[in-house]
C-alpha atoms as a PDB file:
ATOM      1  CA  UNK A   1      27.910 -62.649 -53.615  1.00  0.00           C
ATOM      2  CA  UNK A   2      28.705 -65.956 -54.725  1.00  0.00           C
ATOM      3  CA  UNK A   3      26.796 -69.347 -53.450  1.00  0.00           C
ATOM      4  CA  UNK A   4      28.372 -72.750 -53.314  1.00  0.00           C
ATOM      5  CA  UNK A   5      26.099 -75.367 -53.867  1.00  0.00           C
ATOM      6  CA  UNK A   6      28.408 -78.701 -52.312  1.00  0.00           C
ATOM      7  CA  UNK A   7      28.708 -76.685 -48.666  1.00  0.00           C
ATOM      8  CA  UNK A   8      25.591 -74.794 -48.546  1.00  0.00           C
ATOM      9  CA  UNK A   9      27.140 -71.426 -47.356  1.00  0.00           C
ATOM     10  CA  UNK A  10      27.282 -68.072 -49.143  1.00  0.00           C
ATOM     11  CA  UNK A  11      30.827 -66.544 -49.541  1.00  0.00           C
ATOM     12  CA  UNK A  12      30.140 -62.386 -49.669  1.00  0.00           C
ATOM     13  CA  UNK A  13      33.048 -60.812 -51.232  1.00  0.00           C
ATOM     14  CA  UNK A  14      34.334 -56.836 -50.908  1.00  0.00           C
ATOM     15  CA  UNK A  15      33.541 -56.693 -47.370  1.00  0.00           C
ATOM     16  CA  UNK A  16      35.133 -54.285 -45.514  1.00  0.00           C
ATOM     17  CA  UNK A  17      37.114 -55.549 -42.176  1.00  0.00           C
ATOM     18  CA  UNK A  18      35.748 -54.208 -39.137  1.00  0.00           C
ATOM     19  CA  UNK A  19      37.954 -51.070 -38.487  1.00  0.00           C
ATOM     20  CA  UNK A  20      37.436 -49.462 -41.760  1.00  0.00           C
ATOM     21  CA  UNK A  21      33.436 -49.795 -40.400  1.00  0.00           C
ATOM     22  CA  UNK A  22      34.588 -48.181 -37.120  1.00  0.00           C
ATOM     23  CA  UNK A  23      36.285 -45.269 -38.974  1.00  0.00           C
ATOM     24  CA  UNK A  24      33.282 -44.705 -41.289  1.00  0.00           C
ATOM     25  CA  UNK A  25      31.085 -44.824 -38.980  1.00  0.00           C
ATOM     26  CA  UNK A  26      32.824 -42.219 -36.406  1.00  0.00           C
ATOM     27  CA  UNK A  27      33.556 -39.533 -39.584  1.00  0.00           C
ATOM     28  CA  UNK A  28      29.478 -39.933 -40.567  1.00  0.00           C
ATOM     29  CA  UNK A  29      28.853 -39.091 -36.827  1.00  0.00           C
ATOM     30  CA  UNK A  30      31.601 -36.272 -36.557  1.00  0.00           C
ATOM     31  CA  UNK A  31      29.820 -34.826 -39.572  1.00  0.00           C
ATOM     32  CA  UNK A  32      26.475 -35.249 -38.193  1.00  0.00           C
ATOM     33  CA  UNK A  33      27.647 -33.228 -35.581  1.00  0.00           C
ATOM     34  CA  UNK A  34      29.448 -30.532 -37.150  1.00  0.00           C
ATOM     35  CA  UNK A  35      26.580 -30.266 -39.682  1.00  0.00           C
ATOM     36  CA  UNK A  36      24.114 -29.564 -36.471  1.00  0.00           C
ATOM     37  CA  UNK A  37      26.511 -27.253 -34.434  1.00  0.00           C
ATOM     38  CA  UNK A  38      27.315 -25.172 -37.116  1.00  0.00           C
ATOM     39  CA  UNK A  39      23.641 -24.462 -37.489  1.00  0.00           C
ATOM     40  CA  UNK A  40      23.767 -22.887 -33.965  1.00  0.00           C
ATOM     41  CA  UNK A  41      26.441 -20.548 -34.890  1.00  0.00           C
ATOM     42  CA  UNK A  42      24.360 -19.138 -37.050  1.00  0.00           C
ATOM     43  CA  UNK A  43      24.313 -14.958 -36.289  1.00  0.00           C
ATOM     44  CA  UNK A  44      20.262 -15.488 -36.467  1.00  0.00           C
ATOM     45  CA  UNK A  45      20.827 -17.450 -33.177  1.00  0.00           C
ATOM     46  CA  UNK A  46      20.219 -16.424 -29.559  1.00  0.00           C
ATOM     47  CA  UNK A  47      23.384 -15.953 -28.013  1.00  0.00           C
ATOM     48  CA  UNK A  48      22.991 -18.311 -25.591  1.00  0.00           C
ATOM     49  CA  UNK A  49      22.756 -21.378 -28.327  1.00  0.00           C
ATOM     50  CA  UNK A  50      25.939 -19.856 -29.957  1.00  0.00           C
ATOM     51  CA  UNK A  51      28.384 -19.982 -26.681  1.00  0.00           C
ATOM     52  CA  UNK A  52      26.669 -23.614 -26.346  1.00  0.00           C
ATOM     53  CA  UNK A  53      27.408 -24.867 -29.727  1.00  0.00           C
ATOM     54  CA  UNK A  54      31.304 -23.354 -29.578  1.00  0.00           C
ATOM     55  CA  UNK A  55      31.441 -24.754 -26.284  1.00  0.00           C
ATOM     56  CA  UNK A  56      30.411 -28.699 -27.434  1.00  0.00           C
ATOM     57  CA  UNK A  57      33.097 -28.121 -29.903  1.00  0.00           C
ATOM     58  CA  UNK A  58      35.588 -27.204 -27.481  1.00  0.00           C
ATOM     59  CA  UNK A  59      34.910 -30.287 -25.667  1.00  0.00           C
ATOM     60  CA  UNK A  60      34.594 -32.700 -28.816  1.00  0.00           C
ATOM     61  CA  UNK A  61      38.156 -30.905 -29.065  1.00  0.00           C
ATOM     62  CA  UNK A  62      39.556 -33.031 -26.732  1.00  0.00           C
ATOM     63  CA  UNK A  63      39.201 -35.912 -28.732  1.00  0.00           C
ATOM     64  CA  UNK A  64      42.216 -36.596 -31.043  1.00  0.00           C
ATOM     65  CA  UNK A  65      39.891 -38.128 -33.650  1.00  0.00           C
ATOM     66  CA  UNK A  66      37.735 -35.104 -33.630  1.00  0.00           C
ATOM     67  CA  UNK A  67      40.618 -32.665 -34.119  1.00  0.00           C
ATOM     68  CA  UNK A  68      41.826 -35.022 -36.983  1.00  0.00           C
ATOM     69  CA  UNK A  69      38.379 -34.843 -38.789  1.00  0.00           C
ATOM     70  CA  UNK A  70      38.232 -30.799 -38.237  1.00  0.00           C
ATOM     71  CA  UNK A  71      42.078 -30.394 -39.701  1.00  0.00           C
ATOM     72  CA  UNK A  72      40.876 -32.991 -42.705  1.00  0.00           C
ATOM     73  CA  UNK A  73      37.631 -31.099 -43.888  1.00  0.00           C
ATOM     74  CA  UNK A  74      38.861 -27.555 -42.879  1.00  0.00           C
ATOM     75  CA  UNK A  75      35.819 -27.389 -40.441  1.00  0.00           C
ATOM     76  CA  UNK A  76      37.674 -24.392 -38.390  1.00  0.00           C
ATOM     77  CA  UNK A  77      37.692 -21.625 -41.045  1.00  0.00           C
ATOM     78  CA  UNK A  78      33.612 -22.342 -41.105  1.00  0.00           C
ATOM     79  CA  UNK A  79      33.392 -22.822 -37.791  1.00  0.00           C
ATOM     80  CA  UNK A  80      35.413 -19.148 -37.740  1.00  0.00           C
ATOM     81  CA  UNK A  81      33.820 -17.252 -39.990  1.00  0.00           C
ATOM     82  CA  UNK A  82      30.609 -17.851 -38.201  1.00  0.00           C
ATOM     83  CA  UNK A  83      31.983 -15.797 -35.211  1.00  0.00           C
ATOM     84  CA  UNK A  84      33.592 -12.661 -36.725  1.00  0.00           C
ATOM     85  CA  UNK A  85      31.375 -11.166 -34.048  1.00  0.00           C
ATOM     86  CA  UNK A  86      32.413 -12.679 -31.322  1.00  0.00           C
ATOM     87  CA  UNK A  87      34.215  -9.891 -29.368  1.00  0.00           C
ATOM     88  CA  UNK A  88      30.614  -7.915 -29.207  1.00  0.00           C
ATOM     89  CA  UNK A  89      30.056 -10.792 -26.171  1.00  0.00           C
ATOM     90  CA  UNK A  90      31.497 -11.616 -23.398  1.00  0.00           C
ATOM     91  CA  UNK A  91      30.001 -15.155 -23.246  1.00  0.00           C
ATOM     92  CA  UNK A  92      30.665 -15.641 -26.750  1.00  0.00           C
ATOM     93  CA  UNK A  93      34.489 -14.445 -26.696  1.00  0.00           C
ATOM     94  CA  UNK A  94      35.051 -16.333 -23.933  1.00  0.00           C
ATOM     95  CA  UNK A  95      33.785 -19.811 -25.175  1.00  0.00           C
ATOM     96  CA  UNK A  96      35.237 -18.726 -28.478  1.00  0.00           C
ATOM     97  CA  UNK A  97      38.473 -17.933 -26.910  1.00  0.00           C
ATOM     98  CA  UNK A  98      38.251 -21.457 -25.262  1.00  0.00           C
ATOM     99  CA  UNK A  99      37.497 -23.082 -28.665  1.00  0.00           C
ATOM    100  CA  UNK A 100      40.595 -21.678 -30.093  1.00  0.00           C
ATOM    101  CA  UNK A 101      42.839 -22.583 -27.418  1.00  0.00           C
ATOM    102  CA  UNK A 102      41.635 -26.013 -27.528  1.00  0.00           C
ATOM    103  CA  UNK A 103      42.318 -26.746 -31.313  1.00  0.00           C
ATOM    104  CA  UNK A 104      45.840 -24.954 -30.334  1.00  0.00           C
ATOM    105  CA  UNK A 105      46.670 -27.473 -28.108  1.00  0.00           C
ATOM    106  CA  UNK A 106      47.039 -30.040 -31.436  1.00  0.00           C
ATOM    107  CA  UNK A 107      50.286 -29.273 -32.977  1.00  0.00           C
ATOM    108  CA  UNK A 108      48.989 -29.625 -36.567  1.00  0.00           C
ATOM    109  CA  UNK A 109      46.873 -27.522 -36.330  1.00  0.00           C
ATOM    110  CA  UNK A 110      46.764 -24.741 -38.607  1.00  0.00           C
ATOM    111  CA  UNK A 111      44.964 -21.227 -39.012  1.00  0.00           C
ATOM    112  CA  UNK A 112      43.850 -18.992 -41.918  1.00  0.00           C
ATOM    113  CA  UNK A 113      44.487 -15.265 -41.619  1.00  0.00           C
ATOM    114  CA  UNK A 114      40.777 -14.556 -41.098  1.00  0.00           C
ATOM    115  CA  UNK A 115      40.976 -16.817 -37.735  1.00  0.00           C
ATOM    116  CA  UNK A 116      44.077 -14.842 -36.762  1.00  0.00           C
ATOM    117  CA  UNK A 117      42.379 -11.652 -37.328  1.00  0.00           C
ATOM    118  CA  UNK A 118      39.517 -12.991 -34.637  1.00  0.00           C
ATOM    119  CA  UNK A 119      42.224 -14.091 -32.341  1.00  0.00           C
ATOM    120  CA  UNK A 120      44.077 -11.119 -32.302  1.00  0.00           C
ATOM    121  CA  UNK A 121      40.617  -9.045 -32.228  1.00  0.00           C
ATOM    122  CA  UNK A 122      39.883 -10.922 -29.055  1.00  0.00           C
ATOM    123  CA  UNK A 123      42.977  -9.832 -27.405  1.00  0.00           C
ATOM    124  CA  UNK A 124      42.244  -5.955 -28.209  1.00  0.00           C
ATOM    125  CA  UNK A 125      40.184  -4.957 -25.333  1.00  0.00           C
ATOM    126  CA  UNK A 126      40.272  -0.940 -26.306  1.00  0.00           C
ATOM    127  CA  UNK A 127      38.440  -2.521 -30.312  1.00  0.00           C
ATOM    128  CA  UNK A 128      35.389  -4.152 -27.822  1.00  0.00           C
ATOM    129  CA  UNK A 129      34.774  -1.182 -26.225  1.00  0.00           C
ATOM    130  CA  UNK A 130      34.879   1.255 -28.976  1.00  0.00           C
ATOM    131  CA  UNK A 131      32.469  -1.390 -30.248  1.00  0.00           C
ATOM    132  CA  UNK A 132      30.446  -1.585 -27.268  1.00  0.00           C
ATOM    133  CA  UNK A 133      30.508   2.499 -27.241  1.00  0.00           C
ATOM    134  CA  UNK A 134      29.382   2.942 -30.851  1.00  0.00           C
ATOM    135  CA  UNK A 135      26.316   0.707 -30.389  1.00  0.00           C
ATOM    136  CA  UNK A 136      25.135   2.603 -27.416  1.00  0.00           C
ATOM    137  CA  UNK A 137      25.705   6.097 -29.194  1.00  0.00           C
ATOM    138  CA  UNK A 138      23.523   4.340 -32.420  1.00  0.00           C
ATOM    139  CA  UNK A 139      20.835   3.500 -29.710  1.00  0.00           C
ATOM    140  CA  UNK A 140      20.865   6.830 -27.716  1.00  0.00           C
ATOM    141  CA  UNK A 141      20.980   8.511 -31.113  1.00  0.00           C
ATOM    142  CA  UNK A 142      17.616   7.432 -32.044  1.00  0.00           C
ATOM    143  CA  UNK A 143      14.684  10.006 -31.504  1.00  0.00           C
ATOM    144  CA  UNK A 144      12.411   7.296 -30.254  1.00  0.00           C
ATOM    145  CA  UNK A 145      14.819   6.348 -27.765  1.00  0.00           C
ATOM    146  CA  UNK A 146      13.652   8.948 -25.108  1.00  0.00           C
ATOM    147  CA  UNK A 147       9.821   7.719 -25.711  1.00  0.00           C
ATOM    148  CA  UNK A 148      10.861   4.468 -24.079  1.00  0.00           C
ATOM    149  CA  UNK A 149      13.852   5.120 -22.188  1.00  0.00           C
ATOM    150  CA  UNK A 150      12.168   3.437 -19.422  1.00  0.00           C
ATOM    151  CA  UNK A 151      11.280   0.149 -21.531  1.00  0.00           C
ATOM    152  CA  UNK A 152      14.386   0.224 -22.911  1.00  0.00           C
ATOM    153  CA  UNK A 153      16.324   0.911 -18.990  1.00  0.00           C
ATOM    154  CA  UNK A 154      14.338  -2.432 -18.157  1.00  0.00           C
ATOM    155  CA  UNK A 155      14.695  -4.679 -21.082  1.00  0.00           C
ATOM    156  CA  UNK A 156      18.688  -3.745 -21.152  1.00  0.00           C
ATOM    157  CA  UNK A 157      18.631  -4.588 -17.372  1.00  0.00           C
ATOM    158  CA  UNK A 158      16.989  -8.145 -17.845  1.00  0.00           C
ATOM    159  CA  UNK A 159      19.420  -8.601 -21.325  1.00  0.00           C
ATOM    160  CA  UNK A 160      22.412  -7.885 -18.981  1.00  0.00           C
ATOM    161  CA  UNK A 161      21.430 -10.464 -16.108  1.00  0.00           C
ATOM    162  CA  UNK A 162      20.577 -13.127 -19.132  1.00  0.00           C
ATOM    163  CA  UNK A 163      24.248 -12.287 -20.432  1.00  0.00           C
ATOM    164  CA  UNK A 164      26.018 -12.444 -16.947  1.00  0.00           C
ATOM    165  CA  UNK A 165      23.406 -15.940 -16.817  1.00  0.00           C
ATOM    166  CA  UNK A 166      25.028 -17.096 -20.140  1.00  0.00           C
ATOM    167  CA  UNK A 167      28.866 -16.114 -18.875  1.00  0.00           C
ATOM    168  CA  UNK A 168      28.698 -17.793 -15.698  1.00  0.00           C
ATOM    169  CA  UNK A 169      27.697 -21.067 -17.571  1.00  0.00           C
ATOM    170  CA  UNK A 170      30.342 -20.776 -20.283  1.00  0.00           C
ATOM    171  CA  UNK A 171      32.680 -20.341 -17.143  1.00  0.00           C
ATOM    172  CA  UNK A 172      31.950 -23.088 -15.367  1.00  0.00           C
ATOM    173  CA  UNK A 173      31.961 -25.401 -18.408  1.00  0.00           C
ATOM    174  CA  UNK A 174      35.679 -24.021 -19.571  1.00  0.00           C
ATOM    175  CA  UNK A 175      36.848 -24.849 -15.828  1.00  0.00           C
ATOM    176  CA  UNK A 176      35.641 -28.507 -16.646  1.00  0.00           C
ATOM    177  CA  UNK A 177      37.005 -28.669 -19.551  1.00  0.00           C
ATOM    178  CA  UNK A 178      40.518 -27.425 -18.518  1.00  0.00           C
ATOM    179  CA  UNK A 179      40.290 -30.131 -15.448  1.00  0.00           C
ATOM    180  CA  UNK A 180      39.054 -32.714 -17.758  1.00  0.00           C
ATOM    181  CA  UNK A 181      42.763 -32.129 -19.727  1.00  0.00           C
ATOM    182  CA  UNK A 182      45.153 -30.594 -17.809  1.00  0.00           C
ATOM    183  CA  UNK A 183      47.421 -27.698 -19.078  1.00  0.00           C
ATOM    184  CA  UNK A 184      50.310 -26.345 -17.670  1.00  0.00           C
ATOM    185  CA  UNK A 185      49.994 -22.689 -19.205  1.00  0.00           C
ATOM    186  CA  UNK A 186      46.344 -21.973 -17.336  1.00  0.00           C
ATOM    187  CA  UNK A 187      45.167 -21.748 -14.446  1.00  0.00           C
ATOM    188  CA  UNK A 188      41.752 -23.932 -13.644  1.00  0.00           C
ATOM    189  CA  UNK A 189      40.688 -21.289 -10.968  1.00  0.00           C
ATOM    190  CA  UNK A 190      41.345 -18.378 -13.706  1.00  0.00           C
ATOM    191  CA  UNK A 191      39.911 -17.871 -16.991  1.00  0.00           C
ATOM    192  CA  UNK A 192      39.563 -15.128 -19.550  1.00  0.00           C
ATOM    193  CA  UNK A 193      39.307 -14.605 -22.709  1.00  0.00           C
ATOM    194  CA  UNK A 194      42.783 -12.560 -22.979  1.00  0.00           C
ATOM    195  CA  UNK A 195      44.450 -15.347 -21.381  1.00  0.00           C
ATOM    196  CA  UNK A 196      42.859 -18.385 -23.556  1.00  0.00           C
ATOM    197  CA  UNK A 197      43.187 -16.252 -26.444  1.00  0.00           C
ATOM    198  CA  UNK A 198      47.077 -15.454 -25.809  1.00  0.00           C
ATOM    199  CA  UNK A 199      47.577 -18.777 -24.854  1.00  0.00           C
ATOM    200  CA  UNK A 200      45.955 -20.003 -28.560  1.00  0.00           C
ATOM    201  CA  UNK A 201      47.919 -17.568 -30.223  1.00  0.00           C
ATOM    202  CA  UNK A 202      51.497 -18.291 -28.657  1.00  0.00           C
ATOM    203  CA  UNK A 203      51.028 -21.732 -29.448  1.00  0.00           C
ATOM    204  CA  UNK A 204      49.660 -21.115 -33.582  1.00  0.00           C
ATOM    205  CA  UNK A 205      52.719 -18.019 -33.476  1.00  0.00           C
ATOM    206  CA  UNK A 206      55.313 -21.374 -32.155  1.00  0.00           C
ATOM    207  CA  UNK A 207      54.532 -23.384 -35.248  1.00  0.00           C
ATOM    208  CA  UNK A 208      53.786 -21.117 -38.120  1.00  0.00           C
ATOM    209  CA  UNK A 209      56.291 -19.065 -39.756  1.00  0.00           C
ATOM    210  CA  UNK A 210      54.546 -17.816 -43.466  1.00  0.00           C
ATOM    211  CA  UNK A 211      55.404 -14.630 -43.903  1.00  0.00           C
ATOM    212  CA  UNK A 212      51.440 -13.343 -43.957  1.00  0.00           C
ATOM    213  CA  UNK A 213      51.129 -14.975 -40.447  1.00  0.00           C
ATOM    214  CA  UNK A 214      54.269 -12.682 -38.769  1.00  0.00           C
ATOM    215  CA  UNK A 215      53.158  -9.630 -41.048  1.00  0.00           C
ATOM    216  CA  UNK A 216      49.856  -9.714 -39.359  1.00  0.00           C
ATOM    217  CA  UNK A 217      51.156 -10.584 -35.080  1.00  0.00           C
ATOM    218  CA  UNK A 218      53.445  -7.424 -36.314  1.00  0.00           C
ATOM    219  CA  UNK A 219      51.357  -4.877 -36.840  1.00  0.00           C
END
């Protein structure tokens, strides 16, 4: 800061022009943001906060800047690795079958073989239900199971109208979101996780070519 005594005003030097404030100021709030959603990712988290935190960054998605700041600080491998998971839930594979096609729909764009392995994962309906099948058989294993079969009959009754609660939400805010940016490739009246996820990984399949990334659509 320098002062000139003969005019009387201050002359501040070093400041920076008012679009490198803008830019700043956007990347402190995309972090904020990340920061806070990848909190609800968290396993630890009801599902319910999950599919709403993959779903706000589906929609911040649609914002070129966004993408730009998730491609510069290689936010989507920890966004990722947060929902290894995910095909254990039908709201959760959905919205995080929605989040992938969204960040497919940016052509630079770029995957790890860990998200690959979740994309193709979602598209294996036969791995879910073994899944699904092998968590029941741990439950129904369990000698205390028969004790409170009825308990249990009633609390898996009111989880499974909380989860078809959760999916029909995730649902409608995908159809939004697809309306919101139009694509040619899906439907707005149909969505589902094999077709977001097929979509995601025909467009990541178009543009990558290492040799780890065809190894793995291979087998």
């Amino acid at each position: 800061m320098q002062q000139t005594s003969e005019s009387g005003f201050t002359v501040v030097k070093h400041v920076k022009n008012y679009q490198n404030c803008v830019v700043e100021g956007e990347a402190q709030e995309f972090a904020d943001e990340v920061d806070y959603l990848l909190e609800g990712l968290q396993s630890s988290q009801p599902t319910s906060v999950r599919c709403l935190s993959v779903m706000n960054l589906a929609s911040k998605c649609q914002q070129p800047s966004f993408r730009l700041y998730l491609r510069a600080h290689n936010v989507p491998k920890k966004i990722f690795s947060h929902l290894t998971d995910a095909n254990g839930n039908k709201s959760l594979s959905l919205s995080t079958a929605a989040l992938l096609f969204m960040l497919s729909r940016d052509r630079r764009m770029e995957i790890d073989k860990s998200t690959l392995q979740l994309v193709l994962s979602l598209l294996d309906p036969l791995d879910r239900e073994a899944n699904n099948q092998g968590n029941e058989k741990q439950v129904e294993g369990n000698k205390s199971f028969t004790k409170y079969k009825f308990l249990k009959s009633r609390d898996k009754a009111a989880q499974l109208d909380e989860n078809e609660k959760n999916l029909k939400v995730v649902e409608g805010k995908i159809l939004e979101m697809i309306q919101s940016c139009p694509d040619a490739l899906i439907n707005e009246n149909v969505v589902s996780v094999k077709r977001l996820a097929s979509e995601a990984l025909i467009r990541f399949t178009a543009r990558q070519t290492p040799e780890w990334y065809r190894e793995e659509v291979r087998l």
